[in-house]
Protein backbone atom coordinates (compact mmCIF):
# COMPACT_ATOMS: atom_id res chain seq x y z
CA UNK A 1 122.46 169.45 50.97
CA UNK A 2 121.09 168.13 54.56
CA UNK A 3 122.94 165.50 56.11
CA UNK A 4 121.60 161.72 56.13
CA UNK A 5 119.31 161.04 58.81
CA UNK A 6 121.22 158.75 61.38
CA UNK A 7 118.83 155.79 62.37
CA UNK A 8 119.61 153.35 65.71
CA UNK A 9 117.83 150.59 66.27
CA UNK A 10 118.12 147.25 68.40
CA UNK A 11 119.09 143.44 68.17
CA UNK A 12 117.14 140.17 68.65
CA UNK A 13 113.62 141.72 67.83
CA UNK A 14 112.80 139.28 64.41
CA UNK A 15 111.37 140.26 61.85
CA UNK A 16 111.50 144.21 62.99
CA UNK A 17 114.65 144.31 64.01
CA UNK A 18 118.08 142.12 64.13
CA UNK A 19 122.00 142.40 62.80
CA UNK A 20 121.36 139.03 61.25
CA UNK A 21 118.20 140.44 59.16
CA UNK A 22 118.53 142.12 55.34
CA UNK A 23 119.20 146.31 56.05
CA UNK A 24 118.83 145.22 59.94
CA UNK A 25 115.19 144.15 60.30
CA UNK A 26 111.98 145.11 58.05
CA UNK A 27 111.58 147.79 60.87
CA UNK A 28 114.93 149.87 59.00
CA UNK A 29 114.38 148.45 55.32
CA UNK A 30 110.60 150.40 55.35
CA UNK A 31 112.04 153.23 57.66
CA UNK A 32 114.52 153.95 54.54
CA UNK A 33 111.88 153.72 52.07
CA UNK A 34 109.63 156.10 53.98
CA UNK A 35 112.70 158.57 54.76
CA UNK A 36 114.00 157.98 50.95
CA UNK A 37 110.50 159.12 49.44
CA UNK A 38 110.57 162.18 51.68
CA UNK A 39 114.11 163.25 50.26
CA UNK A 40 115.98 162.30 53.24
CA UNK A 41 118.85 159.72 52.71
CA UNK A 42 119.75 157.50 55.81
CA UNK A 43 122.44 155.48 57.44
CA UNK A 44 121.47 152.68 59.82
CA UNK A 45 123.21 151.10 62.71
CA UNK A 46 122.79 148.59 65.53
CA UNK A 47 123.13 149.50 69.44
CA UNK A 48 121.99 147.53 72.44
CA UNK A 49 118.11 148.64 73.09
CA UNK A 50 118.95 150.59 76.13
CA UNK A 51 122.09 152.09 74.22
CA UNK A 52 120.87 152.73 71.11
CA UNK A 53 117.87 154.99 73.43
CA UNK A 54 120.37 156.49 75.19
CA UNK A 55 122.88 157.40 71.99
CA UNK A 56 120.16 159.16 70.54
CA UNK A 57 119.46 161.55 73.33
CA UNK A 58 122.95 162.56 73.22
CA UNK A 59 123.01 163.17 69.55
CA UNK A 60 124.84 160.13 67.95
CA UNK A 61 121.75 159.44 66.30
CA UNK A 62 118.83 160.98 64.96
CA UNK A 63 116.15 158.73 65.46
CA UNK A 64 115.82 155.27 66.92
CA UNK A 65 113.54 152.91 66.03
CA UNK A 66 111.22 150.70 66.43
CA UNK A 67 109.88 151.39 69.68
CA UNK A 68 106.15 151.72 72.13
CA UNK A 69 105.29 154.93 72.39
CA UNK A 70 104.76 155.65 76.63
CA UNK A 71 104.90 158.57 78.72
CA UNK A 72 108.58 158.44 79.50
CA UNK A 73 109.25 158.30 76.61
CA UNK A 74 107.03 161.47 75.53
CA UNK A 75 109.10 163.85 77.70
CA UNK A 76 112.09 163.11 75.82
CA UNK A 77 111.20 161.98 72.34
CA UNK A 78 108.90 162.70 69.65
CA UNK A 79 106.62 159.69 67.99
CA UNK A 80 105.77 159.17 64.03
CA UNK A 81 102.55 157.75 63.35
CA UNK A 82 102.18 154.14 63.90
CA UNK A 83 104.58 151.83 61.98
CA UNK A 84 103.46 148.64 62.98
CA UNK A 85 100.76 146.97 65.13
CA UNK A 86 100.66 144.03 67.02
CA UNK A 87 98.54 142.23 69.37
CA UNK A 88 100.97 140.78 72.12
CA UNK A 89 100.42 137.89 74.42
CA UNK A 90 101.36 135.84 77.63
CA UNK A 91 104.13 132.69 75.84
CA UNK A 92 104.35 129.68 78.42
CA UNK A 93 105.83 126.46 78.03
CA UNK A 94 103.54 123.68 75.99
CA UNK A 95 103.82 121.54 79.69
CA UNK A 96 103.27 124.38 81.70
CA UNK A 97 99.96 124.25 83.86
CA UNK A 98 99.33 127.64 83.91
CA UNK A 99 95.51 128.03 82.94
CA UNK A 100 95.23 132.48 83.07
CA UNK A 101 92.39 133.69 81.44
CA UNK A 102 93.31 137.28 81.97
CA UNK A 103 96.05 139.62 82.58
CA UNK A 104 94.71 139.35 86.64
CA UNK A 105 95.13 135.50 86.49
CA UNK A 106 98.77 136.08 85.91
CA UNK A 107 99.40 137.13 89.76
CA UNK A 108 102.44 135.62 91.49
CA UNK A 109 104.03 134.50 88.30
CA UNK A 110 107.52 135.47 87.28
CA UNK A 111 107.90 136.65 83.62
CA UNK A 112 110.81 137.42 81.27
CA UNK A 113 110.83 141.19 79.08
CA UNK A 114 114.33 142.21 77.72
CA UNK A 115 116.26 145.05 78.81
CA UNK A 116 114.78 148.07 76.70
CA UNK A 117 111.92 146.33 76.30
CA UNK A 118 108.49 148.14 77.74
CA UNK A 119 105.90 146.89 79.72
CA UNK A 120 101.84 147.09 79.39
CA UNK A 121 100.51 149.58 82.02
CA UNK A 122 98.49 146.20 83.05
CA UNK A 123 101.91 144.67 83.79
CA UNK A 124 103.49 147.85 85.56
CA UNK A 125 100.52 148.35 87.70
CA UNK A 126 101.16 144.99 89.11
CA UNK A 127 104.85 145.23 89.73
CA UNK A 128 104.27 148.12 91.59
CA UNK A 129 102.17 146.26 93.94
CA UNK A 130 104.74 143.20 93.50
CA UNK A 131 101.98 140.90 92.27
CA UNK A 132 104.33 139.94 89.47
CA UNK A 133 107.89 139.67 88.78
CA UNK A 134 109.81 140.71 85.87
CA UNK A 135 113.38 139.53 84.73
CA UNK A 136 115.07 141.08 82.32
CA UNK A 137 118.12 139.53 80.01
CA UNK A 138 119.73 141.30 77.37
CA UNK A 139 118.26 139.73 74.68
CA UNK A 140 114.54 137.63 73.82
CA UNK A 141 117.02 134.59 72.87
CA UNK A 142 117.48 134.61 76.86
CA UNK A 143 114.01 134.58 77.38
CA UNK A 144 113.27 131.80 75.55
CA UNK A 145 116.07 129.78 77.04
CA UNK A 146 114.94 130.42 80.75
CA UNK A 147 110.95 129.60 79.58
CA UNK A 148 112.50 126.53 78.32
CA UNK A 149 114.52 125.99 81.44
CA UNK A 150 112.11 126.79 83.99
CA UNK A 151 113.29 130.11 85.20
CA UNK A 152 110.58 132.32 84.29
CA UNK A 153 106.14 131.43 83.74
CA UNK A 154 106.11 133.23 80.87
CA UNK A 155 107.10 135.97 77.72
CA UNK A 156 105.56 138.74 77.05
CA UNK A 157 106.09 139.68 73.09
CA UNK A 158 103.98 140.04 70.21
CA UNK A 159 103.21 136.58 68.13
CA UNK A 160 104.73 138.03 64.96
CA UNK A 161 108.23 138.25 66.96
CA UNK A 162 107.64 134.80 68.59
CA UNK A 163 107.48 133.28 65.32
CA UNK A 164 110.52 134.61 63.96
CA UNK A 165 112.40 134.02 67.02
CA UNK A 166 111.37 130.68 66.91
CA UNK A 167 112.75 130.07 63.78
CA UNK A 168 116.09 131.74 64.03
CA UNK A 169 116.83 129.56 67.17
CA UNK A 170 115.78 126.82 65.52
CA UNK A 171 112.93 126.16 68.23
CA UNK A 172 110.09 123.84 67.90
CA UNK A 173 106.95 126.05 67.86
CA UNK A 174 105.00 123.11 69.71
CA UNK A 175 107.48 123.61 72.67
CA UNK A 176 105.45 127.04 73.51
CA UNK A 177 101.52 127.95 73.40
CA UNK A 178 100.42 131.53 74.13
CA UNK A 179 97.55 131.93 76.49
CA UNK A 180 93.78 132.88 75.06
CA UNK A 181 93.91 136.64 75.99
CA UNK A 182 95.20 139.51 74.48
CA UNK A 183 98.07 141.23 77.20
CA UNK A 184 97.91 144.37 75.14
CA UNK A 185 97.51 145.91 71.69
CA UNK A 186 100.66 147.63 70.57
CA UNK A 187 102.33 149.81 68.09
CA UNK A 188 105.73 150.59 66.98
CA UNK A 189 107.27 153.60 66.21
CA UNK A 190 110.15 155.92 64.86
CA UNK A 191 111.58 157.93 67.57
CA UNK A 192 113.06 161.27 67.56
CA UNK A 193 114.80 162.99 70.24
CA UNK A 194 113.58 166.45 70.98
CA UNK A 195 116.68 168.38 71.23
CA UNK A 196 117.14 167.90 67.45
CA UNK A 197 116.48 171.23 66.04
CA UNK A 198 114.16 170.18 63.41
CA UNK A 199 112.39 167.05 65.03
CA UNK A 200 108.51 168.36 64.05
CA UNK A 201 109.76 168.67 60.42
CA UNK A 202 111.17 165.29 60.04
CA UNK A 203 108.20 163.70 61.94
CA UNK A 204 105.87 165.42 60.22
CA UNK A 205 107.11 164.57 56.74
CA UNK A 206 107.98 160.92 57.50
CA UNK A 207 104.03 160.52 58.20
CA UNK A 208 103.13 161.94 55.41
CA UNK A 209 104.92 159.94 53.40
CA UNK A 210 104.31 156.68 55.34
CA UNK A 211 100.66 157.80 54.42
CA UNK A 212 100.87 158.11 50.80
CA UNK A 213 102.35 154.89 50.81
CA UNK A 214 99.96 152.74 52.79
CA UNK A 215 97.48 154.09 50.51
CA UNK A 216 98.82 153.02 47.44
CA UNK A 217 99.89 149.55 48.91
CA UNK A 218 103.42 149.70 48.75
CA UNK A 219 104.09 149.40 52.00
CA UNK A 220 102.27 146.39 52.06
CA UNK A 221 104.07 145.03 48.93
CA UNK A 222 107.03 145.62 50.32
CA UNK A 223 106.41 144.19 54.10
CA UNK A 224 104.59 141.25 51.97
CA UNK A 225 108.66 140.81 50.05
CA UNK A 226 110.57 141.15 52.81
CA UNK A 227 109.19 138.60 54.72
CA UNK A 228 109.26 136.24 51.84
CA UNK A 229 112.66 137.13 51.60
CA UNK A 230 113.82 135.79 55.29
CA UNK A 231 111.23 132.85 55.77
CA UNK A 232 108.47 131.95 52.91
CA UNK A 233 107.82 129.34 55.52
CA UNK A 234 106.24 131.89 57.80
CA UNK A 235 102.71 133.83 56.35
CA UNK A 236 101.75 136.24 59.11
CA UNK A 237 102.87 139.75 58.49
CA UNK A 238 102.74 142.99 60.91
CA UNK A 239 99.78 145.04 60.13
């Protein structure tokens, strides 16, 4: 019998992942699922962001989850198929003055993107010419507490997240607006570090898998549950 598939994932990342979520987040609960109907059992724990990458590539864990697939991140890890997608977008306070119509109008500003947390190539390409600044906390909980404060222009995150954060810290939405562009379109994935010896097998049958199940809407039904589950007040749901 194979051992259970050891999955990592992250804190403060509502409704994907948190230690304060059912089974850690919805990003775990439908990794399980996925992994369960493929014959592999699972085991999940919680690890800073940064840790919980670094763990894996040294073989605590077998995959960590849910992450952006970028090129770094190629050379080390391999990527399922998408398991979520997400528009994300610029978050500034309701008072601020900030009027950006684009990811270029957002020059000079000073934004806040957790530790772990990867940028847009948009956003990179402008550090590197130190057009903007990032600062990065340990957790989106920060982030929220410096936009409120002043500290930082603006968050970048995904409106699905913003909601739920929202919520858990018991935030008025009306304190934040996000501005009328789209920063970039993301996806989220299951990671799995190379050096395991049979990475390409367990990628390869999670997708299929993940497949057969989008197609017969359980995935959905069960996304559609979950969410229920933590906050009936909130209707969006991840694609």
């Amino acid at each position: 019998m194979r051992e259970p598939v050891k999955l990592v994932t992250g804190p403060h990342y509502p409704p994907f992942a948190a230690d304060y979520l059912p089974s850690k987040g919805l990003g775990p609960f439908l990794v399980r699922q996925v992994l369960e109907a493929s014959d592999y059992e699972s085991t999940i724990e919680l690890r800073p962001w940064k840790r919980a990458y670094r763990e894996a590539l040294e073989n605590k864990y077998d995959a960590v989850l849910p992450y952006l697939e970028t090129p770094d991140r190629r050379d080390q890890y391999l990527f399922t198929d998408a398991v979520f997608k997400a528009n994300t977008y610029a978050y500034v306070s309701a008072a601020s003055k900030i009027d950006a119509r684009s990811v270029d109008d957002l020059k000079g500003l000073v934004y806040c993107n957790p530790l772990g947390f990867a940028d847009s190539l948009a956003l990179k390409k402008m550090r590197s010419k130190a057009d903007i600044v990032r600062v990065s906390p340990s957790s989106l909980k920060s982030c929220f507490e410096m936009l409120a404060v002043g500290r930082v222009d603006f968050i970048k995150i995904n409106h699905y997240v913003a909601d739920y954060v929202l919520h858990y810290m018991d935030l008025s939405a009306d304190k934040i607006r996000s501005l009328p562009f789209v920063v970039e379109r993301i996806s989220l994935h299951v990671m799995v570090p190379k050096t395991r010896q049979d990475a390409q097998a367990l990628i390869s049958s999670f997708n299929n898998a993940f497949l057969e199940m989008e197609k017969t809407g359980q995935l959905d039904e069960w996304t559609k549950n979950y969410l229920e589950t933590i906050n009936p007040e909130i209707n969006t749901a991840p694609e």
